[in-house]
N, C-alpha and C. Protein backbone atom coordinates (compact mmCIF):
# COMPACT_ATOMS: atom_id res chain seq x y z
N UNK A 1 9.10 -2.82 12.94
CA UNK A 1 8.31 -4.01 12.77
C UNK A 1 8.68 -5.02 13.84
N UNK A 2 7.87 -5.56 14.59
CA UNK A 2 7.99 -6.63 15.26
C UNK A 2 8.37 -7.94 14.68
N UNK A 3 7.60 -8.15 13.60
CA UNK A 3 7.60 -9.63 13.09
C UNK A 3 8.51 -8.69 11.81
N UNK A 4 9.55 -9.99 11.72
CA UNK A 4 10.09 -9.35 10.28
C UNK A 4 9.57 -10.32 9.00
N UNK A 5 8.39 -11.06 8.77
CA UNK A 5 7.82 -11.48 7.71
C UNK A 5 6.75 -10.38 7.70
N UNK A 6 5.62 -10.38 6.21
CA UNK A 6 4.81 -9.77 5.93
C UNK A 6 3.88 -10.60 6.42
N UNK A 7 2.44 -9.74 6.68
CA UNK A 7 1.51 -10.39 7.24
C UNK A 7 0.74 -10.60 5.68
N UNK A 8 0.85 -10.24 4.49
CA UNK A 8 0.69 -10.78 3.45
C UNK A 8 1.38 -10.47 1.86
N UNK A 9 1.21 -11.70 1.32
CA UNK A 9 2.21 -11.62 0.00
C UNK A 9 1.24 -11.75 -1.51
N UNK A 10 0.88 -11.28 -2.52
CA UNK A 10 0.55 -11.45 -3.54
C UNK A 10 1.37 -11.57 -4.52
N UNK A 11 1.56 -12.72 -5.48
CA UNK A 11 2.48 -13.16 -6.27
C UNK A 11 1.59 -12.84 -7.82
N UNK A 12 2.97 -12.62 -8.51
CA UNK A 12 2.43 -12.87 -10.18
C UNK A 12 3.69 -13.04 -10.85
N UNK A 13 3.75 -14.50 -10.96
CA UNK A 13 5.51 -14.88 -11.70
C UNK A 13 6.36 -14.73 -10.48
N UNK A 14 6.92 -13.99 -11.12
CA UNK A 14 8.29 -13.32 -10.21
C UNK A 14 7.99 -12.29 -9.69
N UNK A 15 7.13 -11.57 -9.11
CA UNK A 15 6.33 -10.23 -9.02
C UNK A 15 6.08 -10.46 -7.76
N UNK A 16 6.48 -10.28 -6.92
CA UNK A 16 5.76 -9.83 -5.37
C UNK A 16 5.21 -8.67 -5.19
N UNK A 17 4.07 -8.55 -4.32
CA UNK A 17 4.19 -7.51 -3.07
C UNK A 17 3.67 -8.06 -1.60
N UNK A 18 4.50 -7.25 -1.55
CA UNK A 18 4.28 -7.59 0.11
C UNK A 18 3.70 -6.38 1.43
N UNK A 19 2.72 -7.05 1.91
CA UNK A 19 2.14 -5.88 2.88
C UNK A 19 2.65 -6.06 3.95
N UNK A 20 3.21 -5.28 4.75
CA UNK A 20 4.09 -5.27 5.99
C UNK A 20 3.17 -4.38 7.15
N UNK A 21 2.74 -5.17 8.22
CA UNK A 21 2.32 -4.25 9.33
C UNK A 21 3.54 -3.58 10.37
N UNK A 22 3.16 -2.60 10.23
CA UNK A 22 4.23 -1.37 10.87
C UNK A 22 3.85 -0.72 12.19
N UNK A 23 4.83 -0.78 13.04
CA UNK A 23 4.04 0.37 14.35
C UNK A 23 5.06 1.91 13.92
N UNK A 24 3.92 3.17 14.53
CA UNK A 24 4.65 4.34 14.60
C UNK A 24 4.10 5.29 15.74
N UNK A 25 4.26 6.12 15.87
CA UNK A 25 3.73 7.11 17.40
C UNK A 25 2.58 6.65 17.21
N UNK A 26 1.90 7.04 15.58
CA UNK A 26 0.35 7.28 15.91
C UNK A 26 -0.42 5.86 15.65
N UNK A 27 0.03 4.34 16.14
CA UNK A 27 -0.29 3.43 15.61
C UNK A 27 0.24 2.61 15.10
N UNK A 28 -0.20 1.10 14.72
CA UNK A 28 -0.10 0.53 13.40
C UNK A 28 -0.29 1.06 12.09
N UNK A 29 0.38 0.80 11.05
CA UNK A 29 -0.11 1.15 9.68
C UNK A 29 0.34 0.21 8.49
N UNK A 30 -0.22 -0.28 7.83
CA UNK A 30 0.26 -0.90 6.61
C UNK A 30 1.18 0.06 5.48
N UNK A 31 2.14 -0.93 4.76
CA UNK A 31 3.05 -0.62 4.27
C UNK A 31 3.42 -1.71 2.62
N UNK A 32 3.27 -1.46 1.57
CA UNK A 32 3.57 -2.37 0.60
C UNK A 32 4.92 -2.40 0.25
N UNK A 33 5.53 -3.54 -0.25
CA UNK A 33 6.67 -3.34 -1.12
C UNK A 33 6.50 -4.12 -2.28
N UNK A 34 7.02 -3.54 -3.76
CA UNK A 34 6.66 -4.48 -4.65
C UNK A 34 8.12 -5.00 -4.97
N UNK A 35 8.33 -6.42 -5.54
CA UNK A 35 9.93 -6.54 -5.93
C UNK A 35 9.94 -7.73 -6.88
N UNK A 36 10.77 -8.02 -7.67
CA UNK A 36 10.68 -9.39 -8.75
C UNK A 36 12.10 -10.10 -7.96
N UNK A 37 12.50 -11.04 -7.92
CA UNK A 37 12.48 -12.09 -7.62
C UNK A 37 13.24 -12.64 -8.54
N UNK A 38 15.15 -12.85 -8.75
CA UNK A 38 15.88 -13.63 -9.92
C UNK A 38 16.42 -14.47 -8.78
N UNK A 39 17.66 -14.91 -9.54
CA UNK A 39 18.27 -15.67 -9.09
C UNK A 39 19.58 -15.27 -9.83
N UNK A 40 21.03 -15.59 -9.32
CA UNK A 40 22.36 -15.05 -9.73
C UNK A 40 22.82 -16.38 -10.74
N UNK A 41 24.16 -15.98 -10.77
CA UNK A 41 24.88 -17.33 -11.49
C UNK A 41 25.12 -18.03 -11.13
N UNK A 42 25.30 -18.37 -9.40
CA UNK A 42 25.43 -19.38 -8.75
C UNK A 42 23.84 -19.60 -8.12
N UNK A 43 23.10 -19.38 -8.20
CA UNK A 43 21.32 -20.09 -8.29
C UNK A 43 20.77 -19.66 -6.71
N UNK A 44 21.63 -18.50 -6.07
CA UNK A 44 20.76 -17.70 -4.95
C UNK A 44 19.84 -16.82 -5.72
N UNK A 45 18.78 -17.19 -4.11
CA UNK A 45 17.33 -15.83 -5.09
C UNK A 45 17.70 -14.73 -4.59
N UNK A 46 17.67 -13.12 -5.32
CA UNK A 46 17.63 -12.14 -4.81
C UNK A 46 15.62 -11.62 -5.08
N UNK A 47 15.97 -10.45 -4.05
CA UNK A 47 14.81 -9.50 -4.41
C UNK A 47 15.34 -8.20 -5.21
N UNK A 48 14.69 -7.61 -6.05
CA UNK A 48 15.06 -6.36 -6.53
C UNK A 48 13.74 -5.58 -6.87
N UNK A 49 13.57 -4.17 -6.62
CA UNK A 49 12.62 -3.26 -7.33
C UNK A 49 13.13 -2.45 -7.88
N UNK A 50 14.03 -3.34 -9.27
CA UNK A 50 13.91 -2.61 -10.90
C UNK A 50 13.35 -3.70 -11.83
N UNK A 51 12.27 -2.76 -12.70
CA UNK A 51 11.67 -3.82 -13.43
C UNK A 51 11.82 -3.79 -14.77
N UNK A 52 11.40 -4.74 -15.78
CA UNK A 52 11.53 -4.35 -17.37
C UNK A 52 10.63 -3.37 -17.49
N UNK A 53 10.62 -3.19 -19.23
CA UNK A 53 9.25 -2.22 -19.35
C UNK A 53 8.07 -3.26 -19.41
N UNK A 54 8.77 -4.59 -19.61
CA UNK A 54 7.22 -5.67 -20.21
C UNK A 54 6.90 -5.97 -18.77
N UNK A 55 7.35 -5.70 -17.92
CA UNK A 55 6.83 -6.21 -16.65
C UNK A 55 5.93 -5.12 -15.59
N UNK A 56 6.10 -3.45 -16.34
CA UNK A 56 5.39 -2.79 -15.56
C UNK A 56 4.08 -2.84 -15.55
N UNK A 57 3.20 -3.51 -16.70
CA UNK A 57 1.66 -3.43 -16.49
C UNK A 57 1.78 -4.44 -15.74
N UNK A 58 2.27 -5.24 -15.02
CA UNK A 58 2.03 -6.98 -14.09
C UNK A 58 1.88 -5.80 -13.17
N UNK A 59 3.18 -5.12 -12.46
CA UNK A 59 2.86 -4.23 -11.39
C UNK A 59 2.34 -3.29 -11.27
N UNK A 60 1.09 -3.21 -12.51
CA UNK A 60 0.41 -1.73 -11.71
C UNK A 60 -0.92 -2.86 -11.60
N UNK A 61 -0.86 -3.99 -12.08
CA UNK A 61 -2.39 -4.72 -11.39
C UNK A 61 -1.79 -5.29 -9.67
N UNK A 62 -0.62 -5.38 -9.75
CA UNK A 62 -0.31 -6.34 -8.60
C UNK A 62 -0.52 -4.95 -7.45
N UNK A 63 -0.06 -3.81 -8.01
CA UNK A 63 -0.13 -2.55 -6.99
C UNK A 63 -1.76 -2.24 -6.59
N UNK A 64 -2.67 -2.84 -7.81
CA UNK A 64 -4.08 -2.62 -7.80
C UNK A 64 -4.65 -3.74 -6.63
N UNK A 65 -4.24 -5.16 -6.65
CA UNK A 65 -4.14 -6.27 -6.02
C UNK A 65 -4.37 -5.98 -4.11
N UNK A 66 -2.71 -5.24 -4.37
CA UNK A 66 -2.12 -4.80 -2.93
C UNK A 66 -2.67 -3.72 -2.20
N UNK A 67 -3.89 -2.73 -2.73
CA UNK A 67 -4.54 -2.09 -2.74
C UNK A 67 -5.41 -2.49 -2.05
N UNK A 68 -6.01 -3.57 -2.82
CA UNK A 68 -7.51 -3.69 -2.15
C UNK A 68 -6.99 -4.77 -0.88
N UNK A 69 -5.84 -5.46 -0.75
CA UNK A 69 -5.84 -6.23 -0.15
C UNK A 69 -5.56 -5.74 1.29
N UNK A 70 -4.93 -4.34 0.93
CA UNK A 70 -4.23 -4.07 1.96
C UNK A 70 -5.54 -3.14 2.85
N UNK A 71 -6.70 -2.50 2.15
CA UNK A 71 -7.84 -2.35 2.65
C UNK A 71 -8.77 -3.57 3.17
N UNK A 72 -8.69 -4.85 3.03
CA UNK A 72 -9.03 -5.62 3.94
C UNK A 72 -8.84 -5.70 4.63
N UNK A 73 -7.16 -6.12 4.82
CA UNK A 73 -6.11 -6.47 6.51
C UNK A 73 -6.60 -5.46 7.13
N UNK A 74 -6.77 -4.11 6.48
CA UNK A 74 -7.24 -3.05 7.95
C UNK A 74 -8.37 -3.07 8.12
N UNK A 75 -8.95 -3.69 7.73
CA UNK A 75 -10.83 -3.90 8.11
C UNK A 75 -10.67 -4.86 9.37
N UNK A 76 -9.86 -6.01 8.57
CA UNK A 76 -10.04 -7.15 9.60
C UNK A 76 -8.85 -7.19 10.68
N UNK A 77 -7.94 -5.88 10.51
CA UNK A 77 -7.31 -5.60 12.02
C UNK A 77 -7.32 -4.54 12.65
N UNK A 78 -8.65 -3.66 12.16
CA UNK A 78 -9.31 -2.57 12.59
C UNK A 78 -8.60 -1.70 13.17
N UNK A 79 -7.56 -1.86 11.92
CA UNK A 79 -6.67 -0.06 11.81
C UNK A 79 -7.91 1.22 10.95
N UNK A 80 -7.60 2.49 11.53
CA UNK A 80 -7.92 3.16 11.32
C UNK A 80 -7.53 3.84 9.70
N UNK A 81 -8.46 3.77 8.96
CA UNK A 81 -8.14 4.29 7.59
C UNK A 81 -7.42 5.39 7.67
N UNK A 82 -7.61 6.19 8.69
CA UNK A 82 -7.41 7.61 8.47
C UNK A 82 -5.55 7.89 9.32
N UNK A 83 -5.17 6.65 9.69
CA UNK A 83 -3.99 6.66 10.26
C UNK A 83 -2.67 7.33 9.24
N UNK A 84 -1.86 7.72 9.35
CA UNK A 84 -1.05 8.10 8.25
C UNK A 84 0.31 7.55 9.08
N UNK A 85 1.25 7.50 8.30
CA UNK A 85 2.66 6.89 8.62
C UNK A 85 3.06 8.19 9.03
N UNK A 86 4.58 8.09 10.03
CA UNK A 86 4.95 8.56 10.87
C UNK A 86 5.34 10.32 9.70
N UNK A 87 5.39 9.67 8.63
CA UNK A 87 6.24 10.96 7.80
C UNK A 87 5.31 12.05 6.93
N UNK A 88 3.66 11.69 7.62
CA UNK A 88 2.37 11.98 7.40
C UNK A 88 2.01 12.49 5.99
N UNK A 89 3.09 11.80 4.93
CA UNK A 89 2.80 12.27 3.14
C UNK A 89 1.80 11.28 2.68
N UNK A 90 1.53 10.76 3.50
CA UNK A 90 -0.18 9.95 2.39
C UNK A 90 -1.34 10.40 2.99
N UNK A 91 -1.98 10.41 2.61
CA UNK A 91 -3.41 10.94 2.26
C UNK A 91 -4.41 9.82 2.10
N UNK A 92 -4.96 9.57 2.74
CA UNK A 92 -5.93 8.06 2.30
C UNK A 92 -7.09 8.33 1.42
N UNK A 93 -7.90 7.55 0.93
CA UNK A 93 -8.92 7.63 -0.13
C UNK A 93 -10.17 8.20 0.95
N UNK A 94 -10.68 7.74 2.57
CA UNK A 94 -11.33 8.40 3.13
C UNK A 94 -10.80 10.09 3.39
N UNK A 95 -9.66 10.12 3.25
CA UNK A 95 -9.55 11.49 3.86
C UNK A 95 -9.51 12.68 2.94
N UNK A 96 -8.85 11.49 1.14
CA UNK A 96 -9.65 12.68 -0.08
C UNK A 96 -11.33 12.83 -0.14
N UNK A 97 -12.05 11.89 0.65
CA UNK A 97 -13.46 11.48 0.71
C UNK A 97 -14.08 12.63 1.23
N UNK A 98 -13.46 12.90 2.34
CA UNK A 98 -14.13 13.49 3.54
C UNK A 98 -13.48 15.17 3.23
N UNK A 99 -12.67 15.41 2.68
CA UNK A 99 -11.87 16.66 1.96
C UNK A 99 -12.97 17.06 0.71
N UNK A 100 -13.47 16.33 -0.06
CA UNK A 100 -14.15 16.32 -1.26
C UNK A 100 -15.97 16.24 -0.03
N UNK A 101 -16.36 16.34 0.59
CA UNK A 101 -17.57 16.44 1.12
C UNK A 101 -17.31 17.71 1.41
N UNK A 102 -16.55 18.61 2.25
CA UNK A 102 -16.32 19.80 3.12
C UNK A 102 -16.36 20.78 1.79
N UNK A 103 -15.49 20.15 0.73
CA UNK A 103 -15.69 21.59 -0.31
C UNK A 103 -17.00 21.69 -1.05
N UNK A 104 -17.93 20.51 -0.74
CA UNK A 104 -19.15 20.65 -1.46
C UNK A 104 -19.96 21.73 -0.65
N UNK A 105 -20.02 21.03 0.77
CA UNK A 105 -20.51 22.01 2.05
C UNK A 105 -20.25 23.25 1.59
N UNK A 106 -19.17 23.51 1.80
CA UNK A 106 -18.78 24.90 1.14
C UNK A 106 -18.99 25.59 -0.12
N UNK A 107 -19.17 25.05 -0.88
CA UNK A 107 -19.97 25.28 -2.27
C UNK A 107 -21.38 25.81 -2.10
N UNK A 108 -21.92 24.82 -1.52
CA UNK A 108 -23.32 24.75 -1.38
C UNK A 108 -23.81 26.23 -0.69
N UNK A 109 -23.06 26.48 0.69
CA UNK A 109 -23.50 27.54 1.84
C UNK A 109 -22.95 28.86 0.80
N UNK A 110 -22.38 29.06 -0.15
CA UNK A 110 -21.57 30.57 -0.39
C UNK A 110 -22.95 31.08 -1.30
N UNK A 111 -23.48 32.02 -0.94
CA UNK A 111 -24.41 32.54 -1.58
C UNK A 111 -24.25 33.07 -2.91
N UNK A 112 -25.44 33.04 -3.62
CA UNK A 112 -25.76 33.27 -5.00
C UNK A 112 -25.81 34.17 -5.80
């Protein structure tokens, strides 16, 4: 990362996430982190990603949040959906898209 802030943050309480723009061989790529947010006995804030159990439905909307948000930033910094991080284990929603068209193709052409 060049910049070590996030280029965006969505809050709920103590609930962050944060979208981090990343460079790798093949590009930029976005990156989330989710984390809550205490404070110790002497009144420094930490970050941590362990959560209660009452706090995991906050983070599966805030993960829903960081989702769509994080499909904007790449609209409006015209990263390529189809980019994958350097360790190429994600799969994007166009590329289950375009995976789910080819097996129809293929459905369709196998004779009857």
């Amino acid at each position: 990362m060049s910049d070590t802030r996030p280029i965006d943050t969505i809050r709920d309480g103590n609930l962050k996430a944060s979208i981090w723009k990343n460079e790798g061989e093949n590009g930029p790529f976005l990156t989330t982190t989710i984390t809550r947010t205490y404070t110790d006995q002497r009144g420094n804030y930490h970050d941590t990603a362990s959560f209660t159990g009452t706090e995991l439905l906050r983070v599966a909307e805030l993960s829903r949040q960081a989702y769509s948000r994080s499909n904007e930033l790449r609209r409006e910094l015209s990263l390529s959906a189809d980019r994958e991080p350097e360790d190429g284990r994600r799969q994007t929603s166009r590329s289950f898209e375009r995976q789910a068209d080819r097996d129809r193709t293929r459905t369709r052409r196998q004779p009857r």
